[in-house]
Protein backbone atom coordinates (compact mmCIF):
# COMPACT_ATOMS: atom_id res chain seq x y z
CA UNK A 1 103.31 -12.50 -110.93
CA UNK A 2 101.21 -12.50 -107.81
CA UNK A 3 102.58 -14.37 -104.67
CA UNK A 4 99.84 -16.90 -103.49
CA UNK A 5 98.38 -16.35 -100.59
CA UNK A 6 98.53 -18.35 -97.11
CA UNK A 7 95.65 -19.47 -95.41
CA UNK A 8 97.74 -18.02 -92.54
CA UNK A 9 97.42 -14.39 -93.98
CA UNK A 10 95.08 -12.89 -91.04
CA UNK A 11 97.71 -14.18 -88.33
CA UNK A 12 99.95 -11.08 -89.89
CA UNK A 13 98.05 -8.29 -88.37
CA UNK A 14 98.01 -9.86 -85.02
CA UNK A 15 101.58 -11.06 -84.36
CA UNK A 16 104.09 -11.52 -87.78
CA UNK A 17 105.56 -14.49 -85.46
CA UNK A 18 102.11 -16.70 -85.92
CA UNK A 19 102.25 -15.71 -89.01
CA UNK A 20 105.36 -17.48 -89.89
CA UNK A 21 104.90 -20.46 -88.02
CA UNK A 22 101.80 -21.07 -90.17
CA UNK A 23 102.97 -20.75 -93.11
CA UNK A 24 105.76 -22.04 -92.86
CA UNK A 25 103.62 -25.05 -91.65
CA UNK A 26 101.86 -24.32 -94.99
CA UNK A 27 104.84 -24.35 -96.89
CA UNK A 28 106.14 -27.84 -95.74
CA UNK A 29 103.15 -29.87 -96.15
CA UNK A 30 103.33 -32.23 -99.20
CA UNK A 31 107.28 -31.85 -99.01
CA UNK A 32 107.83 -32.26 -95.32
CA UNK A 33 104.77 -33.42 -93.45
CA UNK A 34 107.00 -33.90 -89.62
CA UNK A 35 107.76 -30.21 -90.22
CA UNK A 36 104.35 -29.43 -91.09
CA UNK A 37 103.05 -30.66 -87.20
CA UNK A 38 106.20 -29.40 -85.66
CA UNK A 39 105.26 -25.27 -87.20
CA UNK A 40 101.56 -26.10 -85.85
CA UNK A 41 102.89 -27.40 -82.89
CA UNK A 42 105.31 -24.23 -81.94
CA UNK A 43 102.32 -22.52 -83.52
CA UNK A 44 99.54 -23.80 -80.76
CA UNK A 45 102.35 -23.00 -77.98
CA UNK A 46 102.97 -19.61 -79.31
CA UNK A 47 99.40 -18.88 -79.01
CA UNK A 48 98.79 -20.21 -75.62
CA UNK A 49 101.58 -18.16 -74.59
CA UNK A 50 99.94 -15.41 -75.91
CA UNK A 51 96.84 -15.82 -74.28
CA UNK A 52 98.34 -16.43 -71.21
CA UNK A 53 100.38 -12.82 -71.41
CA UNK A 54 97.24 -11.22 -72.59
CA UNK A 55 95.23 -12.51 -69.48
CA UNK A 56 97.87 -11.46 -66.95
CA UNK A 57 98.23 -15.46 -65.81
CA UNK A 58 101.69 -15.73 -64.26
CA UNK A 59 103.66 -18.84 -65.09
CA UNK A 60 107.13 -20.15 -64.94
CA UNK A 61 109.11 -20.23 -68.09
CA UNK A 62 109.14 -23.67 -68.08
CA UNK A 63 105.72 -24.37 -68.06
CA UNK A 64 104.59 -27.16 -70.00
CA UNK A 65 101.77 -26.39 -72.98
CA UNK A 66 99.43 -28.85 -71.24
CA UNK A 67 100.36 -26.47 -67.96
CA UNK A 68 99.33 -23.35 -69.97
CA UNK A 69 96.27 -24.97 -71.59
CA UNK A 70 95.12 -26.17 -67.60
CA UNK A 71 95.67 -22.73 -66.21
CA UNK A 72 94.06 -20.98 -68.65
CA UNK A 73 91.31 -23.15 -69.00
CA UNK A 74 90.70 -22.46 -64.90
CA UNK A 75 91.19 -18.38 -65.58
CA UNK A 76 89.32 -17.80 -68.58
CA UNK A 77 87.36 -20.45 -69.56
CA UNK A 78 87.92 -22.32 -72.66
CA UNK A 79 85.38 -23.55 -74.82
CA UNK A 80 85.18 -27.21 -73.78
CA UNK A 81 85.66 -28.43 -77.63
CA UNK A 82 89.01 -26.34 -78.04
CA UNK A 83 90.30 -27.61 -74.20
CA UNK A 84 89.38 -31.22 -75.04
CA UNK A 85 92.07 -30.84 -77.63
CA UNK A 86 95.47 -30.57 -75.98
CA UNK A 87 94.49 -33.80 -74.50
């Protein structure tokens, strides 16, 4: 028997931690919906973080995801649909 496949399989090659947030997200989503937007949630943060590592943008630890979505938003750019988001 084949295991089914997450939508979340591509995340795997790039970090295995986005992968499991997403499907774990995945996972919970008739059963546990809160669950569900907590994984995206800690899923959105992780990748932020990522992006902020990846662009050399110093930050505190403590910085807030609407801190990491501002500052990297002034460094990089974001497409205005995808920054209009965290809002």
């Amino acid at each position: 028997m084949e295991a089914l496949n997450s939508n979340f399989d591509f995340l795997k090659e790039h970090d295995p931690v986005f992968y499991q947030l997403g499907s774990a997200a995945e996972s919970a989503f008739s059963g546990d919906p809160n669950t569900t937007l907590i994984k995206l949630r800690q899923l959105a943060e992780a990748l932020a973080q990522d992006l902020v590592a990846r662009s050399g943008i110093k930050l505190g630890e403590t910085a807030s995801q609407s801190v990491l979505l501002s500052k990297l938003n002034r460094e990089i750019s974001l497409d205005p649909t995808i920054y209009s988001l965290h809002a």
